[in-house]
C-alpha atoms as a PDB file:
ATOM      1  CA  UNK A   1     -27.475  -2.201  10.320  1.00  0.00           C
ATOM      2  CA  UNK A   2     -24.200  -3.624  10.689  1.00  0.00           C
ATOM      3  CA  UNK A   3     -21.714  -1.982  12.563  1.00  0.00           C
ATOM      4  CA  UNK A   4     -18.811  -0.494  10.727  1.00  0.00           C
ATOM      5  CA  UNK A   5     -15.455  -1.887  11.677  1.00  0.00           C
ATOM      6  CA  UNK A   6     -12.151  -1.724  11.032  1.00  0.00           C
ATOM      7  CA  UNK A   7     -12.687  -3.892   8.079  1.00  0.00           C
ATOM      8  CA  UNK A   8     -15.176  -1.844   6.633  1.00  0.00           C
ATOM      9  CA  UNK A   9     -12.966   1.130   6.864  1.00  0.00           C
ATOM     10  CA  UNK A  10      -9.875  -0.720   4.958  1.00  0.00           C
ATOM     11  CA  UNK A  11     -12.521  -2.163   2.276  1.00  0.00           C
ATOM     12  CA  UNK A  12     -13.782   1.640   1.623  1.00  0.00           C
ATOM     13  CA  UNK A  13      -9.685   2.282   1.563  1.00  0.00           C
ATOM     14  CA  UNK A  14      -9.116  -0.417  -0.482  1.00  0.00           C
ATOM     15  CA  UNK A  15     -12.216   0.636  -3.338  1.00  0.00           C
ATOM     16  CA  UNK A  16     -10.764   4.009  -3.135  1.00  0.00           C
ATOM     17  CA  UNK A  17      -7.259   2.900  -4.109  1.00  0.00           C
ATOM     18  CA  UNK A  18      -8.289   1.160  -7.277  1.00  0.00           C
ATOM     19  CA  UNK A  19     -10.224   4.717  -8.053  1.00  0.00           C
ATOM     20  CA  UNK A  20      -7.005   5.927  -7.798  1.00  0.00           C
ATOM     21  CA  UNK A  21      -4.951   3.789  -9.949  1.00  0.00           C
ATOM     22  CA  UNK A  22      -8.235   3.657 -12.534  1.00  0.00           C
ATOM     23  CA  UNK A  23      -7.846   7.278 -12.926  1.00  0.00           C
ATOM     24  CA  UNK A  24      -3.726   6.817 -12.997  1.00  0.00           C
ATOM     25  CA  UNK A  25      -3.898   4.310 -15.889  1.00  0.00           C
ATOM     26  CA  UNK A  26      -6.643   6.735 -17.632  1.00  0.00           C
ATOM     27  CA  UNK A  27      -4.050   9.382 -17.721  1.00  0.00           C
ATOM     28  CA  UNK A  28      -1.060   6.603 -18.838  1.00  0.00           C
ATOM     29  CA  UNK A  29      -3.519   5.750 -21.748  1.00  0.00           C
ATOM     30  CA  UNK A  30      -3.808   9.268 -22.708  1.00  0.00           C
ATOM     31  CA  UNK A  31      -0.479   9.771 -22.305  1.00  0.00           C
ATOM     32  CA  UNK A  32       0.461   7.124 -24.721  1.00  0.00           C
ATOM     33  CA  UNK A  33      -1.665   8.594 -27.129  1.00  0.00           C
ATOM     34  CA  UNK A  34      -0.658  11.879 -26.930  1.00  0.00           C
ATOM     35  CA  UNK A  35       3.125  10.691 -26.968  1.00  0.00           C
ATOM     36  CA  UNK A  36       2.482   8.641 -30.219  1.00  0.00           C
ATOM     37  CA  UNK A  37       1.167  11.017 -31.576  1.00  0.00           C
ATOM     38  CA  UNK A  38       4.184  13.449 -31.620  1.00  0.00           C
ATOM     39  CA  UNK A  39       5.902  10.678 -32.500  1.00  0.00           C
ATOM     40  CA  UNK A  40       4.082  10.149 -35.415  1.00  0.00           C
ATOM     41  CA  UNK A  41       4.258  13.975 -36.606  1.00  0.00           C
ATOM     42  CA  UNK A  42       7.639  14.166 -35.729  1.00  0.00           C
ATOM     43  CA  UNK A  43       8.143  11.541 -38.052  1.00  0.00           C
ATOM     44  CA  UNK A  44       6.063  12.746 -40.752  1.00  0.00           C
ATOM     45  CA  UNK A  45       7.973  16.072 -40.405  1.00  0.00           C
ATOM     46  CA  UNK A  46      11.440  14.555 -40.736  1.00  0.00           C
ATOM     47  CA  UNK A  47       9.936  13.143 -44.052  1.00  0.00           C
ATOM     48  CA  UNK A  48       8.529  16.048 -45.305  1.00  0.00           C
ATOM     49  CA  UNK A  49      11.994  17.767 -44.637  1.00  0.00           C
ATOM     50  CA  UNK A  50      13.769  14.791 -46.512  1.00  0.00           C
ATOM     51  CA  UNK A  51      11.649  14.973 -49.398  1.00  0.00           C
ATOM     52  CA  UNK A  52      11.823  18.845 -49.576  1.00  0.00           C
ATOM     53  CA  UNK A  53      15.420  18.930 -49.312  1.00  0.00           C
ATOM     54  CA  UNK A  54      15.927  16.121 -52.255  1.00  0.00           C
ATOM     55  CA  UNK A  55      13.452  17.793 -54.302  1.00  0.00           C
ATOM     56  CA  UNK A  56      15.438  21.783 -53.830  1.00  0.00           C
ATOM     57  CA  UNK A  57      18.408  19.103 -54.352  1.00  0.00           C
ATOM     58  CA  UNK A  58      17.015  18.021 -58.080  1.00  0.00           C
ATOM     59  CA  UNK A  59      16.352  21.290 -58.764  1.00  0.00           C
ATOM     60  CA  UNK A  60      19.689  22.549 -58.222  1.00  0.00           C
ATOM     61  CA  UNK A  61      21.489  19.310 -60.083  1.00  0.00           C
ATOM     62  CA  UNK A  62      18.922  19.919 -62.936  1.00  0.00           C
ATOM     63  CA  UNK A  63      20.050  23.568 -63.134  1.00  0.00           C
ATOM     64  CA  UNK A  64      23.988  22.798 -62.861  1.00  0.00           C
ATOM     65  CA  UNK A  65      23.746  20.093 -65.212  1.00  0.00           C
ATOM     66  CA  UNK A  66      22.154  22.518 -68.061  1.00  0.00           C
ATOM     67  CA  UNK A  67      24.453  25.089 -67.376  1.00  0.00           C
ATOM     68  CA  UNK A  68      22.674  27.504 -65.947  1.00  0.00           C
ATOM     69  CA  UNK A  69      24.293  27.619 -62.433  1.00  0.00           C
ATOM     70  CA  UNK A  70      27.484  29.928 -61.467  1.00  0.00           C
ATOM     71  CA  UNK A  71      29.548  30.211 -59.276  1.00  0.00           C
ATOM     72  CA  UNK A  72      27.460  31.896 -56.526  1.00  0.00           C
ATOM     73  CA  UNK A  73      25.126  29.162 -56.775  1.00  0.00           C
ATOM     74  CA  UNK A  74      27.212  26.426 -56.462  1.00  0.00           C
ATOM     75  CA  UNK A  75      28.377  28.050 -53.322  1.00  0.00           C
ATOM     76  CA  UNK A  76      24.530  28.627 -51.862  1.00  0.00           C
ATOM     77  CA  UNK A  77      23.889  25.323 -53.004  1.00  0.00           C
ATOM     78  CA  UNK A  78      27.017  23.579 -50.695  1.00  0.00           C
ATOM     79  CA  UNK A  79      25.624  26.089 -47.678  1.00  0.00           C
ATOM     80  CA  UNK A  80      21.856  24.591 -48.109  1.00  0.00           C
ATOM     81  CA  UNK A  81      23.044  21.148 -48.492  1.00  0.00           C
ATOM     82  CA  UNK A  82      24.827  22.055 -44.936  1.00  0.00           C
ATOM     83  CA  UNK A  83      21.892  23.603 -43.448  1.00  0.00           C
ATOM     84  CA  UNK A  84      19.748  20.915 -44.782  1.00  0.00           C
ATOM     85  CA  UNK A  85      21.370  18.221 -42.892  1.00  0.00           C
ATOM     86  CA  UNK A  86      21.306  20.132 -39.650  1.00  0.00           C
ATOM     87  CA  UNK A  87      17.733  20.938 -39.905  1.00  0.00           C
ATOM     88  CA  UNK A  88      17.605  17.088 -40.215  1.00  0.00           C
ATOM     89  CA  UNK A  89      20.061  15.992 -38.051  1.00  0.00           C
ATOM     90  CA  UNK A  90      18.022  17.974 -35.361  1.00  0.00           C
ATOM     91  CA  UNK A  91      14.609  16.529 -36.838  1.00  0.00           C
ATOM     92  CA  UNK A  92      16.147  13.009 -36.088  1.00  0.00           C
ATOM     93  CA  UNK A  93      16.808  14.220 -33.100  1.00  0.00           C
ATOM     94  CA  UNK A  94      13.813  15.447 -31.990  1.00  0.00           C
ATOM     95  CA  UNK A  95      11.983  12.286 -33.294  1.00  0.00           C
ATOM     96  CA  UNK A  96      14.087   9.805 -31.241  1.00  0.00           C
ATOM     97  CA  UNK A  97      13.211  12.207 -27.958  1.00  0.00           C
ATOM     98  CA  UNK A  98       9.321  11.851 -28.989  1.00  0.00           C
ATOM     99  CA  UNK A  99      10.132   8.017 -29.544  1.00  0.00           C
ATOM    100  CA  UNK A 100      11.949   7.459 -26.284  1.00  0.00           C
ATOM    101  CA  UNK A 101       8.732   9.578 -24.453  1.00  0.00           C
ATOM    102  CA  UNK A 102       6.522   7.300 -26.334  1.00  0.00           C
ATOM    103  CA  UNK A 103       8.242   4.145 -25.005  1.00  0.00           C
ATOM    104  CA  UNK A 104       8.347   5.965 -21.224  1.00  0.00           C
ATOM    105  CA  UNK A 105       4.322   6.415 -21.586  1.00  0.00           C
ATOM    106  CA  UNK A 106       3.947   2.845 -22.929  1.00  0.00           C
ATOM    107  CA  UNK A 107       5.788   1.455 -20.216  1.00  0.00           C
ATOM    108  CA  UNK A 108       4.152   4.014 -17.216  1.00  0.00           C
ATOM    109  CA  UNK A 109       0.995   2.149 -18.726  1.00  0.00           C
ATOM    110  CA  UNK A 110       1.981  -1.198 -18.424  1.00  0.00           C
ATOM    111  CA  UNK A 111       3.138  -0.558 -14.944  1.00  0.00           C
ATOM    112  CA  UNK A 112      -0.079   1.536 -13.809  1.00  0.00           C
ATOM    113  CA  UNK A 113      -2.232  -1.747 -15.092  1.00  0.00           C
ATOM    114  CA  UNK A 114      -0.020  -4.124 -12.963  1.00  0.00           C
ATOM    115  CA  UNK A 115      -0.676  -1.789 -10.005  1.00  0.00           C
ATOM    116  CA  UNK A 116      -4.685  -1.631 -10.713  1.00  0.00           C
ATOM    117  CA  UNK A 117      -4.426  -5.189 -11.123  1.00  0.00           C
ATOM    118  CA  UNK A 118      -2.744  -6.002  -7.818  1.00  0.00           C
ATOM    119  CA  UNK A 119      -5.379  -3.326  -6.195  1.00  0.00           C
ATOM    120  CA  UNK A 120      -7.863  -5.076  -7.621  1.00  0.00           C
ATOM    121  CA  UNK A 121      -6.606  -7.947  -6.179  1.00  0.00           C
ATOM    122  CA  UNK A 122      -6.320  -6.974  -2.921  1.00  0.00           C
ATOM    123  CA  UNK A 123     -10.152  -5.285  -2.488  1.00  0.00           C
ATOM    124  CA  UNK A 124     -11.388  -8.832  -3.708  1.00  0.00           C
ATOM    125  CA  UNK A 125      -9.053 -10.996  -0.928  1.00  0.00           C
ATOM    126  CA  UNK A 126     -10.467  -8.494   1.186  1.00  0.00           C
ATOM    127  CA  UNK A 127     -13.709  -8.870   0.290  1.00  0.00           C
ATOM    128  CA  UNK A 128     -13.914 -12.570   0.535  1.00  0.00           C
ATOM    129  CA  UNK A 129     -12.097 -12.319   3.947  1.00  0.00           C
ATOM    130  CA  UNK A 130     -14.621 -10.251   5.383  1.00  0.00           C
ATOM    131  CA  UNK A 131     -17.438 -12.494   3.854  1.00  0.00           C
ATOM    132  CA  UNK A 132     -15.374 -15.196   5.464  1.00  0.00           C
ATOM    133  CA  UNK A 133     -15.697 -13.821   8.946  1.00  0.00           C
ATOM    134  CA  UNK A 134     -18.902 -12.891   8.425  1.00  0.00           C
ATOM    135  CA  UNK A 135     -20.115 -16.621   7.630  1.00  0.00           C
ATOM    136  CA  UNK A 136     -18.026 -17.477  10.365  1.00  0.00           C
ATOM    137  CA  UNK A 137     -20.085 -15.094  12.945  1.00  0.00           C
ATOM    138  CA  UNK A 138     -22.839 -16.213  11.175  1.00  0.00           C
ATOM    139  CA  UNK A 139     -22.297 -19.788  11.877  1.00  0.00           C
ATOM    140  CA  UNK A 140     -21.344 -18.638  15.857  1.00  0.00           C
ATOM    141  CA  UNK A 141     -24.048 -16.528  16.176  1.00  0.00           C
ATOM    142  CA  UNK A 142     -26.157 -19.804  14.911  1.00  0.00           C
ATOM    143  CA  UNK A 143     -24.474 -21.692  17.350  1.00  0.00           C
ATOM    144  CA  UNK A 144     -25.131 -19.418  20.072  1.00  0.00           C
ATOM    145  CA  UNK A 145     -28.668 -19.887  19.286  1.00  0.00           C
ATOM    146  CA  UNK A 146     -29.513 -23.263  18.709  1.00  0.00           C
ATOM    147  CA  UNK A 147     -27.628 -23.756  22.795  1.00  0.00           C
ATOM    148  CA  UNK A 148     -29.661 -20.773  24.051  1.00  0.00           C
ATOM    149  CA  UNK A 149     -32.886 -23.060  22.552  1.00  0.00           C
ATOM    150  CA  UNK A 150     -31.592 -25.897  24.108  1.00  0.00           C
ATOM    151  CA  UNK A 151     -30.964 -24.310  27.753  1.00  0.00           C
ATOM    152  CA  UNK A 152     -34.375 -23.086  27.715  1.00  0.00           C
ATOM    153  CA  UNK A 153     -35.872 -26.438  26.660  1.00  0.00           C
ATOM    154  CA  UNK A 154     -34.030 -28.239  29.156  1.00  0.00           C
ATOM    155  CA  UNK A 155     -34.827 -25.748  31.827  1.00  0.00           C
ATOM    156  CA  UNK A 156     -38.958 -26.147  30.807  1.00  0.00           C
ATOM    157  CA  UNK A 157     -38.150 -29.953  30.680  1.00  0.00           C
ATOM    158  CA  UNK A 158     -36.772 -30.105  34.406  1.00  0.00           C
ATOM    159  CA  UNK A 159     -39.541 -27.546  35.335  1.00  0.00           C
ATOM    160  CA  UNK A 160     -42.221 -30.211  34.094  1.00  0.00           C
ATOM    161  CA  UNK A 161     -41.067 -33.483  36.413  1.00  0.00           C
ATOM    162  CA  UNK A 162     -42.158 -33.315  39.892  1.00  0.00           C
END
């Protein structure tokens, strides 16, 4: 068994930091989705208030138009027309927060895959450094060897002349 040095330890570091940043950019995706999709019913609620107000709004034209509004109801109908465009001025609102969120998550997730990426990176240069030193021990090691073999066969070969 090879003995476990200090590259060894910053390899295992290394591995461990792209588990990390996996796991970050798994949460970034899920963000995302979870951002777009209160985006999405955000919007679909602004519409729904849009078409309910226009539709109340018909109503209330079709009624005044036949006669059959007074007074009072002219009045209501000025005070929903009011509240109506609060409720969607604070819808737009609320769906340009959930679309600025979305764009925050979509851009934490393109930054989280650049850092995965460059810690990705870095565990392979590591890796092919250490399988560079090790072919380079290898190759000493080798060395070491092949003069050992030759010191002992010159040693026999000056032991055989008289």
């Amino acid at each position: 068994m090879r003995p476990r040095g200090p590259l060894s330890t910053l390899k295992r570091v290394k591995e461990q930091r792209v588990e990390v940043k996996r796991a970050q950019l798994a949460a970034e995706v899920e963000r995302v989705a979870l951002t777009a999709r209160a985006h999405q019913t955000r919007q679909q609620e602004l519409e729904q208030e849009r078409a309910s107000t226009r539709s109340e709004l018909m109503r209330e034209a079709a009624r005044v138009s036949q006669g059959g509004a007074r007074a009072v109801d002219l009045v209501r109908g000025a005070e929903f027309v009011r509240g109506a465009q609060a409720r969607e001025a604070a819808r737009e609102r609320r769906v340009d927060e959930a679309r600025a969120e979305e764009r925050a998550a979509r851009q934490a997730e393109r930054a989280g895959r650049l850092e995965l990426g460059r810690a990705k990176a870095e565990a392979r240069a590591l890796e092919r450094h250490q399988a560079r030193l090790e072919g380079l021990e290898l190759r000493r090691q080798e060395q070491r060897e092949d003069e050992l073999a030759q010191e002992i066969h010159q040693h026999q070969t000056r032991r055989e002349r008289p």
